[in-house]
N, C-alpha and C. Protein backbone atom coordinates (compact mmCIF):
# COMPACT_ATOMS: atom_id res chain seq x y z
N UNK A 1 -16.62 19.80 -17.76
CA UNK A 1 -15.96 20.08 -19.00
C UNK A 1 -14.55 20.58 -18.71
N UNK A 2 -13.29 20.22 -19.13
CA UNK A 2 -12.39 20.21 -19.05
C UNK A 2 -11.72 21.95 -20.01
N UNK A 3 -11.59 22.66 -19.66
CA UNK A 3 -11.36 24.21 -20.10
C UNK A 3 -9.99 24.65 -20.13
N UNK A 4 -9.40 24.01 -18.79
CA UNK A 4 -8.01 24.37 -18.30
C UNK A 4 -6.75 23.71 -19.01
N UNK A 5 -5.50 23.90 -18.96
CA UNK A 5 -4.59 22.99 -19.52
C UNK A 5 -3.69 23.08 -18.05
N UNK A 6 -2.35 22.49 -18.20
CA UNK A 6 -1.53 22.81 -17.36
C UNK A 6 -0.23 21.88 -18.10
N UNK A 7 0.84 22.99 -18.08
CA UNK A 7 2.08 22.53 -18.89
C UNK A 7 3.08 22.07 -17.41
N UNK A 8 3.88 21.11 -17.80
CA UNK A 8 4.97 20.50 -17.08
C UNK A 8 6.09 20.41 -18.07
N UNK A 9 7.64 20.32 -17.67
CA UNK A 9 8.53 20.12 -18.49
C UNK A 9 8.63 18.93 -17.67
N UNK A 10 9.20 17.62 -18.51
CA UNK A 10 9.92 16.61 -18.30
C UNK A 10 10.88 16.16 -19.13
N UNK A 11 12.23 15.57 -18.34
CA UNK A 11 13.11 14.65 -19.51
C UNK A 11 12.88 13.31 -20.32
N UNK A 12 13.07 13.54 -21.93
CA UNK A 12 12.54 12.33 -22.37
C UNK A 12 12.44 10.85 -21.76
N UNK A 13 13.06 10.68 -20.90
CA UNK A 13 13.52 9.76 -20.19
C UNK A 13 12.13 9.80 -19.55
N UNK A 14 12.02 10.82 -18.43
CA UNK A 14 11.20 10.72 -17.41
C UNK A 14 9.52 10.54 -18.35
N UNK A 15 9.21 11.29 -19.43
CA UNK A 15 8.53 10.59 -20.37
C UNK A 15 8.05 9.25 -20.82
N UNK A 16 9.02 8.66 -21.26
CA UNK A 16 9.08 7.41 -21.48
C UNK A 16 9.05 6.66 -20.23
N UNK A 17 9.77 6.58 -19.17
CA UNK A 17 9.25 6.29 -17.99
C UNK A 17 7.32 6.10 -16.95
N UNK A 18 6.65 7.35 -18.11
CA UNK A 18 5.78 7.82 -17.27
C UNK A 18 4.27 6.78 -18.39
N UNK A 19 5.00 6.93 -19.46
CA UNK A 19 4.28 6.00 -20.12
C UNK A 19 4.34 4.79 -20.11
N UNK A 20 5.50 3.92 -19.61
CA UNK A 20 5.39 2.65 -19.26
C UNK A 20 4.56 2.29 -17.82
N UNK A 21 4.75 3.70 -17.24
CA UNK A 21 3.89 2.90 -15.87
C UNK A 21 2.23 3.29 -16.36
N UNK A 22 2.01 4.19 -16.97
CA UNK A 22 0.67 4.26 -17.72
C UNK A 22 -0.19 3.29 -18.65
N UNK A 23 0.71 2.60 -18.85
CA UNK A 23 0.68 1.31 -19.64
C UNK A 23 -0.53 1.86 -20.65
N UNK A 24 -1.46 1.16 -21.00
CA UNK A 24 -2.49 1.53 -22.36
C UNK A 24 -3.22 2.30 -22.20
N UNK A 25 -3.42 3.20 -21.31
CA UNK A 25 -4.23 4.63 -21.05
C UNK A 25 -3.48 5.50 -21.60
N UNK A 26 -3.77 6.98 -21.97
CA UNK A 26 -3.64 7.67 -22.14
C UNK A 26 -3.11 8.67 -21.33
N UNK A 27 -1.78 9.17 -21.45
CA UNK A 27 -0.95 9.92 -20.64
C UNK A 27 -1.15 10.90 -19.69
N UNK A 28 -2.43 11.69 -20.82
CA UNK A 28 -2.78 12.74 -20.06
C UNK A 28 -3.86 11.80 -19.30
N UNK A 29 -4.74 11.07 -19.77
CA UNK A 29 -6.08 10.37 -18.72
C UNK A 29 -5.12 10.27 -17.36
N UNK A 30 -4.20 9.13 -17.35
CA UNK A 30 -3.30 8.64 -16.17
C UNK A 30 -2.92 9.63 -15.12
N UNK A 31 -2.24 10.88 -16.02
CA UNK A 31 -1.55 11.59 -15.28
C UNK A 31 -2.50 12.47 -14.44
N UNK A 32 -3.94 12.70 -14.81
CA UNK A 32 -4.85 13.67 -14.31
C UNK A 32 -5.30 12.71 -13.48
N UNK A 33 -5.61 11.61 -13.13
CA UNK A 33 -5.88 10.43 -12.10
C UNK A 33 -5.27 10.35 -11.21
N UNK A 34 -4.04 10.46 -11.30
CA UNK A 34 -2.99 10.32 -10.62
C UNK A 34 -2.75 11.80 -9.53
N UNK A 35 -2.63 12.59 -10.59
CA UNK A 35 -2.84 14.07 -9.55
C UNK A 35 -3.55 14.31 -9.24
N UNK A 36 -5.07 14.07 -9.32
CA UNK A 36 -6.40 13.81 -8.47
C UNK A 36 -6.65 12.87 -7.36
N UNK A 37 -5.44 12.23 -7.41
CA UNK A 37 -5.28 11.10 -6.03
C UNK A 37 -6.36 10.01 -6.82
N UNK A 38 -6.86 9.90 -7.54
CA UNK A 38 -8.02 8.78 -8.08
C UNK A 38 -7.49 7.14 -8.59
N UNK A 39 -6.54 7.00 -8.84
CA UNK A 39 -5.50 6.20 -8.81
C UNK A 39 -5.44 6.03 -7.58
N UNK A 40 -4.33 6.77 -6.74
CA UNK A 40 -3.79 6.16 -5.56
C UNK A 40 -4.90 5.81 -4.59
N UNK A 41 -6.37 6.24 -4.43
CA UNK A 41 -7.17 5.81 -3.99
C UNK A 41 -7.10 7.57 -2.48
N UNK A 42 -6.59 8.07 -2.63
CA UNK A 42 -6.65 9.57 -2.23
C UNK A 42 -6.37 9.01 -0.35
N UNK A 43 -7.06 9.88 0.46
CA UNK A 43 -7.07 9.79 1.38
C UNK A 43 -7.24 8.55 2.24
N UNK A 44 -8.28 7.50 1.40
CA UNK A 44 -8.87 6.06 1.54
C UNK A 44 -7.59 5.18 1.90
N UNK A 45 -6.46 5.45 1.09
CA UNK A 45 -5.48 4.64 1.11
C UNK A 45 -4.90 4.78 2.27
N UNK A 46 -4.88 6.32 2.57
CA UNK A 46 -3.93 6.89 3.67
C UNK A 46 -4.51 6.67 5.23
N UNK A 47 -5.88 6.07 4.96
CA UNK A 47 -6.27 5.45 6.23
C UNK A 47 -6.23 4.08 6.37
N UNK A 48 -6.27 3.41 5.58
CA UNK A 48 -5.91 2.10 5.02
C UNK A 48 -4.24 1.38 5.52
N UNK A 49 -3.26 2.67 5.11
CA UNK A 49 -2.20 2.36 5.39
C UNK A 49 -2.10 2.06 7.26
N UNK A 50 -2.24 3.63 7.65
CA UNK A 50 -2.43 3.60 9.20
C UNK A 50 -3.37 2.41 9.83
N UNK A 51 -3.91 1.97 9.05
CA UNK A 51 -4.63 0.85 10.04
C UNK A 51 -3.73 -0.22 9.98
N UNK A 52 -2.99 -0.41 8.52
CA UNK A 52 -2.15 -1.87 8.70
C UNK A 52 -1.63 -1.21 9.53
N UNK A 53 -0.64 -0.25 9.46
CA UNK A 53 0.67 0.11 10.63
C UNK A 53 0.45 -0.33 11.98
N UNK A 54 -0.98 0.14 12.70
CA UNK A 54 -1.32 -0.36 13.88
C UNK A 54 -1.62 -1.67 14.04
N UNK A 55 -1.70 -2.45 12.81
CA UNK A 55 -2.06 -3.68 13.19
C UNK A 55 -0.82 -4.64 12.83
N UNK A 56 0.04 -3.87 12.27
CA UNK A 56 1.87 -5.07 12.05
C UNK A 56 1.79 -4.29 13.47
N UNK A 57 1.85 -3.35 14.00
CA UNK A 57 2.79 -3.16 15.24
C UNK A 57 2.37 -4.22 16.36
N UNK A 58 0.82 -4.13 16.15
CA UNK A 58 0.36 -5.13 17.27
C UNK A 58 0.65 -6.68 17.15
N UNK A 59 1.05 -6.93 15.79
CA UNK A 59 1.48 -8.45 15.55
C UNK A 59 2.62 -8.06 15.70
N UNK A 60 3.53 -7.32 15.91
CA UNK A 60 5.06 -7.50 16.54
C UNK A 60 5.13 -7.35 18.00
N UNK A 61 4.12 -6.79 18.74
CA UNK A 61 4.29 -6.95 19.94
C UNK A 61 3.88 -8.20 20.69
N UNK A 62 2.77 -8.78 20.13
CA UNK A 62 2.25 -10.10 20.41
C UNK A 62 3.83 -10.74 19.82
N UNK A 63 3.99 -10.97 18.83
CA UNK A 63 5.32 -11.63 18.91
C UNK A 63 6.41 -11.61 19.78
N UNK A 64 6.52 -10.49 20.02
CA UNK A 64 7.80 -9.99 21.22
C UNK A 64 7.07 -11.04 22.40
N UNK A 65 5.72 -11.22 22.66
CA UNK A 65 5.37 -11.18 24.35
C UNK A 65 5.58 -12.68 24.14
N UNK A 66 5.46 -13.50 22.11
CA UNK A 66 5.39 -14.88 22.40
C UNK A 66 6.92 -15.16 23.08
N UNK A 67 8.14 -14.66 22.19
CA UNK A 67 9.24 -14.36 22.22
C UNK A 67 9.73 -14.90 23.65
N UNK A 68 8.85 -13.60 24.22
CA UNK A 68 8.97 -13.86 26.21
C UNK A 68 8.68 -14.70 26.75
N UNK A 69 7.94 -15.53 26.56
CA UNK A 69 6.96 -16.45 27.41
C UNK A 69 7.91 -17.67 26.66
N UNK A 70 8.21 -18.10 25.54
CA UNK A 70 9.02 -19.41 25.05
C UNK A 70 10.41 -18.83 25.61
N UNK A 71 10.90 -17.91 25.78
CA UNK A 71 12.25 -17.80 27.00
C UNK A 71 12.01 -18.18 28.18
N UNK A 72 11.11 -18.28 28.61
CA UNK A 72 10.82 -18.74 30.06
C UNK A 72 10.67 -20.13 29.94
N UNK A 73 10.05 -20.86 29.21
CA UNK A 73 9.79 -22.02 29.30
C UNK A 73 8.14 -22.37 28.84
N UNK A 74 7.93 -21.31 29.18
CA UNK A 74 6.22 -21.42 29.27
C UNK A 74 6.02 -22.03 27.23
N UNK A 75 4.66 -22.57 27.71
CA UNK A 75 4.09 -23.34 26.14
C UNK A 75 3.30 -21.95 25.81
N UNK A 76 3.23 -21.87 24.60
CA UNK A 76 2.12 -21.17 23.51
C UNK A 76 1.63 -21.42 22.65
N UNK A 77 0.56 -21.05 22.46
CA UNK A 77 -0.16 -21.56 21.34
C UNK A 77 -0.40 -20.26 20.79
N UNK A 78 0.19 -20.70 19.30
CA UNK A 78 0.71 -19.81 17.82
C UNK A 78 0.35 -20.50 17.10
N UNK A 79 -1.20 -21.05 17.21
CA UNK A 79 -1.98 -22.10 16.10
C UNK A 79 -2.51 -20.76 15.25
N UNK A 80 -2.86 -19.61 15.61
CA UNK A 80 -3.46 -18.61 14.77
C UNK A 80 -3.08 -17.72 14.04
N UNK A 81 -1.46 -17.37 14.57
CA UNK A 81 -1.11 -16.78 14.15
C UNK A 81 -0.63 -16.52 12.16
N UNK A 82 -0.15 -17.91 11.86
CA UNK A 82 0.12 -17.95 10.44
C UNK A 82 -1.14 -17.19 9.36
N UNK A 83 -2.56 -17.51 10.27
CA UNK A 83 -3.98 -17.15 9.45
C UNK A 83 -3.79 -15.60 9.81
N UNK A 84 -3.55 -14.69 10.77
CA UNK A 84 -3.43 -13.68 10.96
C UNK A 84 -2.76 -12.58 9.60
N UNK A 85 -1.60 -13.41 9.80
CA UNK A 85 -0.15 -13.06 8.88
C UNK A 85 -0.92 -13.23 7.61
N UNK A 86 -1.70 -14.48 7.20
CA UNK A 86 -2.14 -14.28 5.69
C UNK A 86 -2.87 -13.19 5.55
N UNK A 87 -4.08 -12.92 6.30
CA UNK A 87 -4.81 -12.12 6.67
C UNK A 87 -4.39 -10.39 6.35
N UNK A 88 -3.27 -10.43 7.25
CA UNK A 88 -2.26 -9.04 6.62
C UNK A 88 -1.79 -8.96 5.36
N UNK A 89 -1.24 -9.86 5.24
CA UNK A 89 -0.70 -9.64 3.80
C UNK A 89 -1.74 -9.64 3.04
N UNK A 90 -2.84 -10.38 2.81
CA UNK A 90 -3.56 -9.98 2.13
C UNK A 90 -4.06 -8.52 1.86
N UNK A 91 -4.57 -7.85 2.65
CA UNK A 91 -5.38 -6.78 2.78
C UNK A 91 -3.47 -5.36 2.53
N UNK A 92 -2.57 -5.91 2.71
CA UNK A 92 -1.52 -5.14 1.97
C UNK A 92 -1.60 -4.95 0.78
N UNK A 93 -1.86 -6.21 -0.03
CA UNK A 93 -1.77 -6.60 -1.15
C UNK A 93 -2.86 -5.80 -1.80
N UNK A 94 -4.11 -5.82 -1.54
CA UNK A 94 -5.13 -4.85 -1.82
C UNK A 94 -5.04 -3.51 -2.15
N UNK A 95 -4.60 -3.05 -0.58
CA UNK A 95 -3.96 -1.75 -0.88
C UNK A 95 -3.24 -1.23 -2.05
N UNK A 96 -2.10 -2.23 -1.82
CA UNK A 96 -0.49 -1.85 -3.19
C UNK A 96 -1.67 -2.01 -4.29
N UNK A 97 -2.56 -2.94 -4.61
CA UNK A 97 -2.76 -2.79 -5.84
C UNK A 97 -3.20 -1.72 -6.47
N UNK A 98 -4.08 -1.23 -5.13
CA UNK A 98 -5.08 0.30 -5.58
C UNK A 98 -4.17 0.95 -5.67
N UNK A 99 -2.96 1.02 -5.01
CA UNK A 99 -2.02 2.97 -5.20
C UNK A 99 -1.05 2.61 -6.65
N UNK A 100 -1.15 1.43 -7.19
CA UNK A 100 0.03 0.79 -8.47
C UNK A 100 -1.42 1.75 -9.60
């Protein structure tokens, strides 16, 4: 049961702002979601993020090493890589949607 209140000042601006990204919910519903992390998906996201991070870094270093090896001369095979890349972006895309 909800007992408590809690006042904020904002500029009409930042108002109107806060309701367009709220879109047809209710200001206060949104805004208590939002400061509950329940929206952004809380901590979930924040491990979510760190896993892409480690995994673009590792597709930039595999890139760097293809990088190296086609300076030399040497052949590679980068048949997998494009499915990888969808692969990422996808599961980005997931993410952004949960923290929007």
């Amino acid at each position: 049961m909800k007992t408590e209140t809690l006042h904020i000042r904002i500029s009409p601006e930042e108002q109107e702002r806060l309701k367009r990204i709220a879109g047809p919910r209710r200001l206060s519903v949104w805004c208590r979601r939002v400061l509950l992390n329940d929206l952004a998906g809380g901590a979930s996201i924040a491990e979510e993020l760190l896993a892409l991070r480690r995994e673009l870094s590792a597709i930039g270093n595999n890139l760097n090493q293809i990088a190296r090896r086609l300076n030399t001369g040497e052949q590679v095979d980068i048949a997998g890589l494009p499915a990888d890349i969808d692969t990422l972006k996808a599961r980005i895309n997931r993410v952004l949607r949960r923290a929007r």
